[in-house]
N, C-alpha and C. Protein backbone atom coordinates (compact mmCIF):
# COMPACT_ATOMS: atom_id res chain seq x y z
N UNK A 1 87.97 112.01 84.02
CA UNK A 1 89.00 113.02 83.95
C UNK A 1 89.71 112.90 82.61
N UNK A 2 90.13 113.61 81.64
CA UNK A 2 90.45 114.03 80.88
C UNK A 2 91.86 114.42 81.21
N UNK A 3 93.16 113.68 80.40
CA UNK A 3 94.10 113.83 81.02
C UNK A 3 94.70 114.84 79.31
N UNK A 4 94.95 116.56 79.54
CA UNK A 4 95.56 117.03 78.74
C UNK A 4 96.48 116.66 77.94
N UNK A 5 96.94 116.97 76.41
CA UNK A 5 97.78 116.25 75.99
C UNK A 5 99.05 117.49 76.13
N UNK A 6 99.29 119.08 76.43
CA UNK A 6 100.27 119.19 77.01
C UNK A 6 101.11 118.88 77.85
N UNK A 7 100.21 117.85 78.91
CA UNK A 7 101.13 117.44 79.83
C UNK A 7 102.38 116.26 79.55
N UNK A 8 103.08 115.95 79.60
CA UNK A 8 104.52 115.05 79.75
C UNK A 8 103.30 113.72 79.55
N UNK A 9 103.96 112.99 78.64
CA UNK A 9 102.76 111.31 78.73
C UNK A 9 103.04 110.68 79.86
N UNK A 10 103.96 110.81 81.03
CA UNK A 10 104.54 110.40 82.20
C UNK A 10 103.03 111.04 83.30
N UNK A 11 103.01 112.14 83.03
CA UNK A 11 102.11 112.83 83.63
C UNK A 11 100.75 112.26 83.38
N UNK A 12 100.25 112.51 81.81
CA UNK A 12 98.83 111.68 81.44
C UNK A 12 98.56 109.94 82.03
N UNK A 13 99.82 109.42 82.07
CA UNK A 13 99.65 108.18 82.20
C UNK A 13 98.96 107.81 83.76
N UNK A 14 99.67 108.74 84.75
CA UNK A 14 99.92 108.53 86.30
C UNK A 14 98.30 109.60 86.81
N UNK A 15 98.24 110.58 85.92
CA UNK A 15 96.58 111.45 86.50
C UNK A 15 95.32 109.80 85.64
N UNK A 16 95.36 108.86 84.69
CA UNK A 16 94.82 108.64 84.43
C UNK A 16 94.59 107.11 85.36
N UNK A 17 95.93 106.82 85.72
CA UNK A 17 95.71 105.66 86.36
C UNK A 17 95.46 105.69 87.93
N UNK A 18 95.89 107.28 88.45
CA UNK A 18 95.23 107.86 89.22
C UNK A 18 93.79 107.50 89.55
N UNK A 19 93.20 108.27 88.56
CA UNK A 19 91.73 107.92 88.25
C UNK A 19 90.82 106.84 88.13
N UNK A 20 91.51 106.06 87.54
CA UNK A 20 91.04 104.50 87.08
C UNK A 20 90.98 103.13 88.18
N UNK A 21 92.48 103.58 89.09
CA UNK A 21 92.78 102.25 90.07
C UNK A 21 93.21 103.22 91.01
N UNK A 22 92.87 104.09 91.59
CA UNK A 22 92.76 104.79 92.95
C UNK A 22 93.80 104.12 93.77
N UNK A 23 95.42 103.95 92.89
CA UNK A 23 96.85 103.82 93.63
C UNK A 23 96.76 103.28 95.18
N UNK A 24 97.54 103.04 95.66
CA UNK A 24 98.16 103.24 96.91
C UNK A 24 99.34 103.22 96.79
N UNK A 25 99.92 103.13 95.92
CA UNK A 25 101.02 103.44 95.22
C UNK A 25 101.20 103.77 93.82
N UNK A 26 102.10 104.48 93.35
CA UNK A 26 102.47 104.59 92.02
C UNK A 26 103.09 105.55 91.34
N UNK A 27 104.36 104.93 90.59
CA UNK A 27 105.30 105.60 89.98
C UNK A 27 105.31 105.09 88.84
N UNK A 28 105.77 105.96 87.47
CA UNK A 28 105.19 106.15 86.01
C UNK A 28 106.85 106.45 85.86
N UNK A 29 107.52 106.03 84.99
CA UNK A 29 108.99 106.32 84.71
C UNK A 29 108.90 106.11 83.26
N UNK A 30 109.33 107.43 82.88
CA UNK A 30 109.62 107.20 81.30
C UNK A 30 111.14 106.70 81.03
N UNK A 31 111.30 105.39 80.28
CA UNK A 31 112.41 104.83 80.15
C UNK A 31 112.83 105.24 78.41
N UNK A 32 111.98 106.09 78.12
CA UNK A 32 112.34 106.18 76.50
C UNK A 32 113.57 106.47 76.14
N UNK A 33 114.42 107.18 76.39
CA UNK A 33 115.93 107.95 76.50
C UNK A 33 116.41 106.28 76.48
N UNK A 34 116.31 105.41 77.20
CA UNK A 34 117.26 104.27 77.34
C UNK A 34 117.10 103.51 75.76
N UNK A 35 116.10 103.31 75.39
CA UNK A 35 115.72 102.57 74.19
C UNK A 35 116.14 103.39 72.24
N UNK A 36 116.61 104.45 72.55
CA UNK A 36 116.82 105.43 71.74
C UNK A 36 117.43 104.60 70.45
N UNK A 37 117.23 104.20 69.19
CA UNK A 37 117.32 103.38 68.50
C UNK A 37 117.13 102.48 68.05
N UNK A 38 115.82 101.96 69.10
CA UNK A 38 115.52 100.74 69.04
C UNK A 38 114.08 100.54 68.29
N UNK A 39 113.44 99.82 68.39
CA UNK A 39 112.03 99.70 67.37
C UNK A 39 110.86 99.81 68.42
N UNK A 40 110.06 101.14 68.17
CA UNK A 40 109.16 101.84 68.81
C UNK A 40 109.78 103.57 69.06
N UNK A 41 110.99 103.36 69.65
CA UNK A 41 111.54 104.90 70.01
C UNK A 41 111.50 106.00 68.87
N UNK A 42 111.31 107.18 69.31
CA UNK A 42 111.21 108.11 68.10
C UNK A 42 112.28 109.39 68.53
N UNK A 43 112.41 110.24 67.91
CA UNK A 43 113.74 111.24 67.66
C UNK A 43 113.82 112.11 69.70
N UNK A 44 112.39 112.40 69.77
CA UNK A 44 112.30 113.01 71.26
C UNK A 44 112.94 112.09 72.51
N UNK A 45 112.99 111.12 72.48
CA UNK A 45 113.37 110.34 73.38
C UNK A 45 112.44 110.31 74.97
N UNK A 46 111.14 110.43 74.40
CA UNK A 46 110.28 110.31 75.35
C UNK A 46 109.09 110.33 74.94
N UNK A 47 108.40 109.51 75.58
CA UNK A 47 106.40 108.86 75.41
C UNK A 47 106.84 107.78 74.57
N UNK A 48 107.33 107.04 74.71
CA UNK A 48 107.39 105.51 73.56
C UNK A 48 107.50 103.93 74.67
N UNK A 49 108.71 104.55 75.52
CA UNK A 49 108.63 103.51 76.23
C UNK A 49 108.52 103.77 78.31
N UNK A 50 107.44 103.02 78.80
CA UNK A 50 107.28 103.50 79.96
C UNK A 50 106.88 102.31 81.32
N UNK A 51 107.26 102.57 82.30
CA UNK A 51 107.17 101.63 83.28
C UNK A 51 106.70 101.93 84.41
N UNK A 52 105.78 101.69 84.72
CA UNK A 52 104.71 101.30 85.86
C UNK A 52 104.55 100.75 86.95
N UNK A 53 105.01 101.47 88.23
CA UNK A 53 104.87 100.40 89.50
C UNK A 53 103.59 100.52 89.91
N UNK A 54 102.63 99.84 90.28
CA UNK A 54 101.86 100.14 91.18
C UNK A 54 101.26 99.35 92.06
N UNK A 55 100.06 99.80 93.04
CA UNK A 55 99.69 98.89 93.83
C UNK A 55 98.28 99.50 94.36
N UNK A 56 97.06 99.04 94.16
CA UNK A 56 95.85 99.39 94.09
C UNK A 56 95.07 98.25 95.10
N UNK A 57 94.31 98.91 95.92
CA UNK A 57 92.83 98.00 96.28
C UNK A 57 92.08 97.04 95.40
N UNK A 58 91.97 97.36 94.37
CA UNK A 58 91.04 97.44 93.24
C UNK A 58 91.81 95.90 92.49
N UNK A 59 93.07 95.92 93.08
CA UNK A 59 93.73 94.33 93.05
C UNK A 59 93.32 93.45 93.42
N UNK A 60 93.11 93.62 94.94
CA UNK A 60 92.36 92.63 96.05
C UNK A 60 91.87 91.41 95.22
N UNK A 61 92.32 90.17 95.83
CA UNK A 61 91.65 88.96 94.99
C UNK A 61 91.74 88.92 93.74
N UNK A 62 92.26 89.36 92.62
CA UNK A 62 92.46 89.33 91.25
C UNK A 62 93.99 88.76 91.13
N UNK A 63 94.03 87.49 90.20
CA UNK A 63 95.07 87.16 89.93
C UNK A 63 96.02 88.30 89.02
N UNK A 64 97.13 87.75 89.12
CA UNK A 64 98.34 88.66 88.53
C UNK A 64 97.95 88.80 86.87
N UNK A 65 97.27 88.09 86.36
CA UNK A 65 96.79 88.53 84.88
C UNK A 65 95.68 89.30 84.83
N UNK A 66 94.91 89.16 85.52
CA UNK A 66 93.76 90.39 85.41
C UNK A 66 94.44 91.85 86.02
N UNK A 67 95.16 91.68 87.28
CA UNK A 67 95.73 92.98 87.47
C UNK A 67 96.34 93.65 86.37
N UNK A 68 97.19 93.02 85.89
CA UNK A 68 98.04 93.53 84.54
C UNK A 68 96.61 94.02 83.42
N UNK A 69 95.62 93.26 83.26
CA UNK A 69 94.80 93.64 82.59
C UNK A 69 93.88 94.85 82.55
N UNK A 70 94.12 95.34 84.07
CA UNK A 70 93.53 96.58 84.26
C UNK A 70 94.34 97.84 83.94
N UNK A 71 95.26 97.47 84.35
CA UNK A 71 96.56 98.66 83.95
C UNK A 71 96.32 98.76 82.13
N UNK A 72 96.21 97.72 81.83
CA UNK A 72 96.13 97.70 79.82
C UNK A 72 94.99 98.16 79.74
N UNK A 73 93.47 98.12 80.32
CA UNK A 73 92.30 98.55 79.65
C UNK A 73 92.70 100.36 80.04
N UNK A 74 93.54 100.36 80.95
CA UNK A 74 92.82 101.98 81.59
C UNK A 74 94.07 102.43 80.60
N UNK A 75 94.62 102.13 79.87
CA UNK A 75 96.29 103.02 79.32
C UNK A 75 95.78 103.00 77.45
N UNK A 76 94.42 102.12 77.24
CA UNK A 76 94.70 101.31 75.88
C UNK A 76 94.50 102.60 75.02
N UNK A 77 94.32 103.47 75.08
CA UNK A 77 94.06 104.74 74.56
C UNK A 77 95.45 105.34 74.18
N UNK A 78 96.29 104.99 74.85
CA UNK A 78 98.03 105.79 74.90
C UNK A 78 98.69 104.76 73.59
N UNK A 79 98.35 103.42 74.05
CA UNK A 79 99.03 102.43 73.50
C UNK A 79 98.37 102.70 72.22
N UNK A 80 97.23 102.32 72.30
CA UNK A 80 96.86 103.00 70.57
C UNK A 80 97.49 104.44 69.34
N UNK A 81 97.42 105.24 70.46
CA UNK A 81 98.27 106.34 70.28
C UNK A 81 100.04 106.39 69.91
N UNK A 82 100.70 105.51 70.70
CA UNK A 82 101.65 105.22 69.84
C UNK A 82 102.41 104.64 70.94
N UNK A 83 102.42 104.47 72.37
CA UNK A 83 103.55 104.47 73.81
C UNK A 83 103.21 102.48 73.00
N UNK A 84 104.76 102.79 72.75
CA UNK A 84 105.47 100.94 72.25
C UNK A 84 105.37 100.44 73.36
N UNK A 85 105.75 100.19 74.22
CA UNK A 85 106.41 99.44 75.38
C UNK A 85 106.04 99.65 76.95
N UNK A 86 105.16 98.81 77.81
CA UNK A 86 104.40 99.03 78.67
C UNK A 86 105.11 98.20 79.56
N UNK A 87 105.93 98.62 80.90
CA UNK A 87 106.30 97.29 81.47
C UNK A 87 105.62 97.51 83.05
N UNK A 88 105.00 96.60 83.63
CA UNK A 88 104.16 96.57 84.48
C UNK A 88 104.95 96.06 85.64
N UNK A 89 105.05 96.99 86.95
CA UNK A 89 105.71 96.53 88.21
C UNK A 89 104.22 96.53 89.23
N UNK A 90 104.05 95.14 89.90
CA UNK A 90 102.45 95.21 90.59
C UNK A 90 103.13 95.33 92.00
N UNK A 91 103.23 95.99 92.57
CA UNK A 91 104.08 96.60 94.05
C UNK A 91 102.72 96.36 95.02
C-alpha cells in the first residue's frame, strides 16, 4: 500500500503501520505543535515530531527491542524524509 503524500503524515504513518503490523491497537499523535522551536520542528508545526502507541500479534515472543525495531523498519522511509522524533508506546 502506498500511503499518499496528501494525506496528514499522522495519517501516512497509521495506513502504513496499518499495513505492516496488522495493529490490534493503534494511535499515531502528532506532538509537533508541542516542540515548536526546538531542533527538528519546522514553521508548520506538524510531521516532525510523532508518537506511537501500539500493540500487534506480530509482537508475540519478540523482545521489547525488536518490537521497537519493527515500528523503525516499517516508518524508516518517513524518518529519512525528515519526521525528527519517533516516540514508541508498545500497548
Amino acid at each position: 500500500m502506498n500511503t499518499p503524500a496528501a494525506l496528514p503524515l499522522s495519517a501516512q504513518i497509521h495506513a502504513r503501520l496499518t499495513e505492516r503490523l496488522q495493529p490490534t491497537e493503534l494511535r499515531v499523535i502528532d506532538e509537533s505543535a508541542d516542540h515548536a522551536g526546538h531542533v527538528g520542528a519546522n514553521d508548520s508545526g506538524q510531521g516532525t515530531h510523532m508518537r506511537v502507541c501500539v500493540s500487534s500479534p506480530l509482537f508475540t515472543s519478540l523482545s521489547r527491542v525488536q518490537r521497537h525495531r519493527l515500528v523503525y523498519d516499517a516508518l524508516q522511509d518517513f524518518i529519512d524524509r525528515g519526521l525528527h522524533a519517533l516516540a514508541i508506546e508498545l500497548i
